[in-house]
N, C-alpha and C. Protein backbone atom coordinates (compact mmCIF):
# COMPACT_ATOMS: atom_id res chain seq x y z
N UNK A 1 10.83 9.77 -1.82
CA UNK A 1 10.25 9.19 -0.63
C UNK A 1 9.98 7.70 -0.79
N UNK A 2 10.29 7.29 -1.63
CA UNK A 2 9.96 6.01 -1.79
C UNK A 2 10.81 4.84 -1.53
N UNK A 3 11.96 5.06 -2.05
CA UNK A 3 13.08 4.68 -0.90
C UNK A 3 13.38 4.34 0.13
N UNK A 4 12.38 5.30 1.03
CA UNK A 4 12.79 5.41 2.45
C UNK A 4 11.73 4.48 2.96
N UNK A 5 10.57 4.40 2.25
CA UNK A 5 9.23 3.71 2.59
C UNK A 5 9.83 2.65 2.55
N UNK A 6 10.05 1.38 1.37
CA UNK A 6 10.33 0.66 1.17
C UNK A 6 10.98 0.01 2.42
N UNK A 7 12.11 0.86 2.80
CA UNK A 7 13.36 0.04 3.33
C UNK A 7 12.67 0.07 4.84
N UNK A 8 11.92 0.88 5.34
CA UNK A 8 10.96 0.73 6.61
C UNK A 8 9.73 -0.34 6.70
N UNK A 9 9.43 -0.76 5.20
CA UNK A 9 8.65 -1.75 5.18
C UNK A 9 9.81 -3.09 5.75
N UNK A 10 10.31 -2.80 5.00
CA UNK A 10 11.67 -3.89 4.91
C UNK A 10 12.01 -4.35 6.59
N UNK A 11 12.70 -3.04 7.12
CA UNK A 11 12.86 -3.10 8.80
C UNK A 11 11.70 -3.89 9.53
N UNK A 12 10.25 -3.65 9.28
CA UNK A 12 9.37 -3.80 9.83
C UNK A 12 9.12 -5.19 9.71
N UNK A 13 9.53 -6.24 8.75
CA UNK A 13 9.16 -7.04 8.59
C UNK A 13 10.48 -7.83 8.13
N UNK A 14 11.49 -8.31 8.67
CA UNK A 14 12.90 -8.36 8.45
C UNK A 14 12.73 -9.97 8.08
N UNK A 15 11.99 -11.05 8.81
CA UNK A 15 12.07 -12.21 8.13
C UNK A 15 11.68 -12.76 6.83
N UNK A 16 10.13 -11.58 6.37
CA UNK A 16 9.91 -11.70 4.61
C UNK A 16 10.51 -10.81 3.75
N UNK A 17 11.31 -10.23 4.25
CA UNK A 17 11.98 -9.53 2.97
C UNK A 17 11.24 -8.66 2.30
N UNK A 18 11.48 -8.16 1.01
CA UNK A 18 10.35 -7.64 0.25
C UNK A 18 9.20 -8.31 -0.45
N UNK A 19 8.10 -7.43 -0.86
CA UNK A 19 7.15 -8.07 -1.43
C UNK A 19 7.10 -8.77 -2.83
N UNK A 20 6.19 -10.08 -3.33
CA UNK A 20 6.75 -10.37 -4.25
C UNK A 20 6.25 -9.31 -5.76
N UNK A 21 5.16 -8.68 -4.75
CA UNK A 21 4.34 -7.81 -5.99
C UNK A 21 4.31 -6.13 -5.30
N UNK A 22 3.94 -5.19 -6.02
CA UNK A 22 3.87 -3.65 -5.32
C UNK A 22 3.07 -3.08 -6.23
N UNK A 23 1.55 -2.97 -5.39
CA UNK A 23 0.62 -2.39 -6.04
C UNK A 23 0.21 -0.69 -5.64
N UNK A 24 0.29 0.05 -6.58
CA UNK A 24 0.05 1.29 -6.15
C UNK A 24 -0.76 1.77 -7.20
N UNK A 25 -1.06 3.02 -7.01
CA UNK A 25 -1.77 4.28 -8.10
C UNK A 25 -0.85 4.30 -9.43
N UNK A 26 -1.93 5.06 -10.15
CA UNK A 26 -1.34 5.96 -11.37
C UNK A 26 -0.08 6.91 -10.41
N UNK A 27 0.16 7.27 -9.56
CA UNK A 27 0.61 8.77 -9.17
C UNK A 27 1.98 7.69 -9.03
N UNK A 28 2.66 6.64 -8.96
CA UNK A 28 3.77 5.89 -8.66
C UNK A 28 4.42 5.67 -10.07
N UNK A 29 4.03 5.99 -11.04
CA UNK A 29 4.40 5.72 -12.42
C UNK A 29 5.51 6.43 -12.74
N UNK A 30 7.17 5.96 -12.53
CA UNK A 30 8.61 6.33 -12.71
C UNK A 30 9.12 5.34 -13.33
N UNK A 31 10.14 5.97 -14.33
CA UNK A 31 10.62 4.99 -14.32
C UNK A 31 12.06 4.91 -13.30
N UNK A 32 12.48 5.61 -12.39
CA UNK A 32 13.15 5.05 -11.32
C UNK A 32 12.08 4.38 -10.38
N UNK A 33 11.52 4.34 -10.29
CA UNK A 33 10.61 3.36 -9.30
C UNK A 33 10.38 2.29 -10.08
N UNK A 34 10.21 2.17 -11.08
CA UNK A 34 10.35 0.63 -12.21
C UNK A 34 11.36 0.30 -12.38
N UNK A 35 12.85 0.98 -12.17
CA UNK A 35 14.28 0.16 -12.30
C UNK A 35 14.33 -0.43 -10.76
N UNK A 36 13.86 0.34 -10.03
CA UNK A 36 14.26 0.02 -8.09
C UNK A 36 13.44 -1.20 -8.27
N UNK A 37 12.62 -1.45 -8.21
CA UNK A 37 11.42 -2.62 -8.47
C UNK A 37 12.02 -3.71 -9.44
N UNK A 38 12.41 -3.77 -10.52
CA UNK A 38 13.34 -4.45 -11.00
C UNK A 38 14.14 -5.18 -10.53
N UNK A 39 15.33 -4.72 -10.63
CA UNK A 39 16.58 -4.41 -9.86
C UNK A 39 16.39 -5.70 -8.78
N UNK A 40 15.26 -5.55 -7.30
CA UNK A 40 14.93 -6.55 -6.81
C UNK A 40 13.88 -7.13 -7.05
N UNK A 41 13.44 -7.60 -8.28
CA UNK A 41 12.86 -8.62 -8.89
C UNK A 41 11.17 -8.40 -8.35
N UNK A 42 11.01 -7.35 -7.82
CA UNK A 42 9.67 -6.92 -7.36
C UNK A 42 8.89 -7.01 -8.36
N UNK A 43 7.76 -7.20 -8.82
CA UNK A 43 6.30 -6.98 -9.86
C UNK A 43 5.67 -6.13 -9.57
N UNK A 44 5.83 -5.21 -10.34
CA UNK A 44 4.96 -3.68 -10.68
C UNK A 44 4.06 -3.68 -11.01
N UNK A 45 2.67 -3.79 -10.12
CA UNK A 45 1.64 -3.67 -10.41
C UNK A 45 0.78 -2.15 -10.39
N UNK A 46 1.45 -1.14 -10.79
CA UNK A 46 1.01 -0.09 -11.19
C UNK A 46 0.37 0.53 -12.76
N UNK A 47 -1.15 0.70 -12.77
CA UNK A 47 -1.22 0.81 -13.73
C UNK A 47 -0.92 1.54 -14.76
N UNK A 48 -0.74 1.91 -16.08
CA UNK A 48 -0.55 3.08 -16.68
C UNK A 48 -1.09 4.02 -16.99
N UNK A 49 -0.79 5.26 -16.98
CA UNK A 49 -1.51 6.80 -16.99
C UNK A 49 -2.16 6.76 -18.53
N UNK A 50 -2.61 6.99 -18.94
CA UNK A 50 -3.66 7.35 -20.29
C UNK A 50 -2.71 7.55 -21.25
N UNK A 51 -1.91 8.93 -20.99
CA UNK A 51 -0.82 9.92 -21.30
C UNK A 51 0.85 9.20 -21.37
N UNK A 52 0.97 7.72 -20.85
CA UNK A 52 2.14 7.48 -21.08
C UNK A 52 2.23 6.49 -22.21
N UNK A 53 3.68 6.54 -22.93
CA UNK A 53 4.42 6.54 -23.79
C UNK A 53 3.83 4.77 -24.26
N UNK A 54 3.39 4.13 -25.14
CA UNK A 54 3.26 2.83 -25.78
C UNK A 54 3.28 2.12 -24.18
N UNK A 55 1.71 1.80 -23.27
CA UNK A 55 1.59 1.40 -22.42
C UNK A 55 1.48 -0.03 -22.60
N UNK A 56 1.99 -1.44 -21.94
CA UNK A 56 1.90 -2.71 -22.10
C UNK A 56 0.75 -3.02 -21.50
N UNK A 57 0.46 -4.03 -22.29
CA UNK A 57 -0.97 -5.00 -21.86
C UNK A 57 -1.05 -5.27 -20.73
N UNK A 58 -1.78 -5.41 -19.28
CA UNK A 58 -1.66 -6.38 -18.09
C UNK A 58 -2.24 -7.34 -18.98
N UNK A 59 -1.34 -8.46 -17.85
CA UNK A 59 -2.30 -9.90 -18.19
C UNK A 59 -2.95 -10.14 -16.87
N UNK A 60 -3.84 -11.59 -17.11
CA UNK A 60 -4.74 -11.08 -15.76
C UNK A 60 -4.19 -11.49 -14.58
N UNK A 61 -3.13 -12.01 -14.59
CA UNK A 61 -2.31 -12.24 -13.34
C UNK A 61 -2.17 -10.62 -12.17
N UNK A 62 -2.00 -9.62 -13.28
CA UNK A 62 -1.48 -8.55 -12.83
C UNK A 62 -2.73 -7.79 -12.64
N UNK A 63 -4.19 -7.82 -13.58
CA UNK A 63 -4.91 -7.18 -12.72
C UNK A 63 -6.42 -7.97 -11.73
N UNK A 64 -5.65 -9.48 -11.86
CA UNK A 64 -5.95 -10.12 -10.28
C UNK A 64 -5.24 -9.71 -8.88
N UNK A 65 -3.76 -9.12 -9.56
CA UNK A 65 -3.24 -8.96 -7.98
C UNK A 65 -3.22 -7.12 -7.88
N UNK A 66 -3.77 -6.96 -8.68
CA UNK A 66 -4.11 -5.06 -8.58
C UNK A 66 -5.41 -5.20 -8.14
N UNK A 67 -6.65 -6.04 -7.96
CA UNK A 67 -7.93 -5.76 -7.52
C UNK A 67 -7.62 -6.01 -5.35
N UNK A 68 -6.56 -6.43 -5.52
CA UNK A 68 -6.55 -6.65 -4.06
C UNK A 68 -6.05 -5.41 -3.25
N UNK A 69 -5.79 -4.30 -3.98
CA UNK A 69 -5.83 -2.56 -3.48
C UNK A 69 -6.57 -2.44 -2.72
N UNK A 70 -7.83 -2.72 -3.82
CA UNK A 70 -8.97 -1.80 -3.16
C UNK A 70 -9.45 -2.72 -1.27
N UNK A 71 -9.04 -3.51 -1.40
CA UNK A 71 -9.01 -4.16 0.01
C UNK A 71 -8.99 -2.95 1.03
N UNK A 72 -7.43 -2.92 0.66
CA UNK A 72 -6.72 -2.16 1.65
C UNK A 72 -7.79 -0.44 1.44
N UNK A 73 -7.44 -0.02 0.48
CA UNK A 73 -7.97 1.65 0.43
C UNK A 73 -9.59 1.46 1.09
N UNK A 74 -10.22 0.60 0.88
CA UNK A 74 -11.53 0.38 1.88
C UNK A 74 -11.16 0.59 3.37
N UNK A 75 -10.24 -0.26 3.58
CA UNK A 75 -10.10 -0.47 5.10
C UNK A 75 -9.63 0.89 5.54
N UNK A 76 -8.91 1.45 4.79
CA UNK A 76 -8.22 2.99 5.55
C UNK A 76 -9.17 4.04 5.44
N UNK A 77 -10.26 3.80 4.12
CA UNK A 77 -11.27 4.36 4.61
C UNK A 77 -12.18 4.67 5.67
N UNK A 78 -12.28 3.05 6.24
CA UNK A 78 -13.54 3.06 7.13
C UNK A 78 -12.43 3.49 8.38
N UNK A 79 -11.26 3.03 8.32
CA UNK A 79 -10.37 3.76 9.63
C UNK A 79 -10.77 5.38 9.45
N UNK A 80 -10.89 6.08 8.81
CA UNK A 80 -10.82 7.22 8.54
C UNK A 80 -11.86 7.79 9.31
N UNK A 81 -13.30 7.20 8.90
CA UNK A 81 -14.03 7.46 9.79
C UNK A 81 -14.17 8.07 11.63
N UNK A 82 -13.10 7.51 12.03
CA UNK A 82 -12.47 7.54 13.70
C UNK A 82 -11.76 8.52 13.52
N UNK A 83 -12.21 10.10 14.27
CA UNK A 83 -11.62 11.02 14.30
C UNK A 83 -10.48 11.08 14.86
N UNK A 84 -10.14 10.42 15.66
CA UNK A 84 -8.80 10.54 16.79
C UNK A 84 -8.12 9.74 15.58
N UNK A 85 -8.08 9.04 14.46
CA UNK A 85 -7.13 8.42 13.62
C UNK A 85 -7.40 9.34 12.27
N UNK A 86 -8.15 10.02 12.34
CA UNK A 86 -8.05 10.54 10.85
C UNK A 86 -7.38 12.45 11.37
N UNK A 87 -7.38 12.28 12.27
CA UNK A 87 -6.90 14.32 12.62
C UNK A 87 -5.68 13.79 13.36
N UNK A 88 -5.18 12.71 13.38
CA UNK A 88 -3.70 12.27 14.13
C UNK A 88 -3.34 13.29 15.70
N UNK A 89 -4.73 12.51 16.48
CA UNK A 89 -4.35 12.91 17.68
C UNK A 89 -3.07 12.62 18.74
N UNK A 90 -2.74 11.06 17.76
CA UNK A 90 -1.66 10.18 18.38
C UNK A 90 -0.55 10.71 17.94
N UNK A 91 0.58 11.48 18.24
CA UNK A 91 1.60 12.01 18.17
C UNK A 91 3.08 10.73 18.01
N UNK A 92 2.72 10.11 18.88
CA UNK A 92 3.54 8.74 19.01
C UNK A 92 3.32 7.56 18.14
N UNK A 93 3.96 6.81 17.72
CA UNK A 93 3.61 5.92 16.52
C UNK A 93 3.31 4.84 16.94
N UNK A 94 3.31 4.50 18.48
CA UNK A 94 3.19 3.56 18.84
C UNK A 94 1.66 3.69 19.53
N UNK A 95 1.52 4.97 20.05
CA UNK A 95 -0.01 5.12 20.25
C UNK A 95 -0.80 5.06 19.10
N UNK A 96 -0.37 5.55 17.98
CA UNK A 96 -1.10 5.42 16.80
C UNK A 96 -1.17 4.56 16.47
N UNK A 97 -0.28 3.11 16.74
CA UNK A 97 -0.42 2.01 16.35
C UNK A 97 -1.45 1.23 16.92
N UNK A 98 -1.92 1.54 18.28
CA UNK A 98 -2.63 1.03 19.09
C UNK A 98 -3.82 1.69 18.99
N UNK A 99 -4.25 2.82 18.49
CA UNK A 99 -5.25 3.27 18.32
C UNK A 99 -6.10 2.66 16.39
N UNK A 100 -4.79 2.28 15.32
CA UNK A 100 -5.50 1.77 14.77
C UNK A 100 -5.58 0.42 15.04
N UNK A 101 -5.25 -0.07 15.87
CA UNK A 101 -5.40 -1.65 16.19
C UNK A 101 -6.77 -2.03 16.88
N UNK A 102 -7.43 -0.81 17.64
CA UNK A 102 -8.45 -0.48 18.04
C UNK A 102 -9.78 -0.28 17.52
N UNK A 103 -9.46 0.64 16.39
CA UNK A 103 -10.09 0.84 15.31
C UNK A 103 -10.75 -0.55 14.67
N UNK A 104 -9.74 -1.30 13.96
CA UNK A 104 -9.89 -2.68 13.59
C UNK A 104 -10.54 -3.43 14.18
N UNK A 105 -10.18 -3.40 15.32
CA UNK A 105 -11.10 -4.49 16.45
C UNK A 105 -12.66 -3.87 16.34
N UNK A 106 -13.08 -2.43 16.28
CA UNK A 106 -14.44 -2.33 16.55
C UNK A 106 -15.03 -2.27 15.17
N UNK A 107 -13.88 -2.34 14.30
CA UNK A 107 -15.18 -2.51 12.80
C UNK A 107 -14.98 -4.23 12.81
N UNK A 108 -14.30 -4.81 13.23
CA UNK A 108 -14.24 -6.45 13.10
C UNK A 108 -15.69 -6.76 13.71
N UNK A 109 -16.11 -5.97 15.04
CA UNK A 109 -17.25 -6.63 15.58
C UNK A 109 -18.28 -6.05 15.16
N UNK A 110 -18.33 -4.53 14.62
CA UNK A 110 -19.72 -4.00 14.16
C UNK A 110 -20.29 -5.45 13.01
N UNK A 111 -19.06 -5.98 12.45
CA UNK A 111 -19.35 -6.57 11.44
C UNK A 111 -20.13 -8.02 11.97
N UNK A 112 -19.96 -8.59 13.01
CA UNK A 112 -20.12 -9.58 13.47
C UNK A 112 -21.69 -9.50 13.34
């Protein structure tokens, strides 16, 4: 499935291309997902499992641009909160798109 993600990120955003970095979980740790990442010069910012084989050092480049996750996993959290986005009332992706765009807007102002 990762493949398919990618290349929909890709569609979605056709004038930047891919990212220069790809930060994910322990659960992304392949090494076909480290040759695909390669391959186009992507930076694997996935950390290593406990359990894998002579794991390399990050330097702090890599876990400066791995602390910027938790950004995101916050934000899908507090989306989560909004039942009509967390039980996927929106069937359509484009309503769903507009419903988390919605979302955003009312935690932007709770915050205000």
């Amino acid at each position: 499935m990762f493949e398919p993600l990618m290349a929909k990120a890709c569609m979605a955003r056709p004038q930047l291309g891919l990212p220069e970095s790809l930060a994910a979980d322990k659960a992304y740790v392949s090494g076909e997902i480290d040759a695909w990442l390669r391959r186009r010069h992507v930076q694997s910012l996935i950390p290593p499992k406990s359990n894998q084989q002579e794991p390399t050092p990050w330097t702090k480049k890599q876990k400066k641009g791995y602390r910027g996750r938790n950004v995101v996993e916050r934000c899908v959290g507090r989306l989560k909160e909004f039942r009509r986005l967390c039980t996927r009332y929106e069937k359509l992706a484009l309503n769903f798109g507009g419903m988390v765009t919605l979302g955003m807007i009312v935690i932007y102002l709770k915050a205000l």
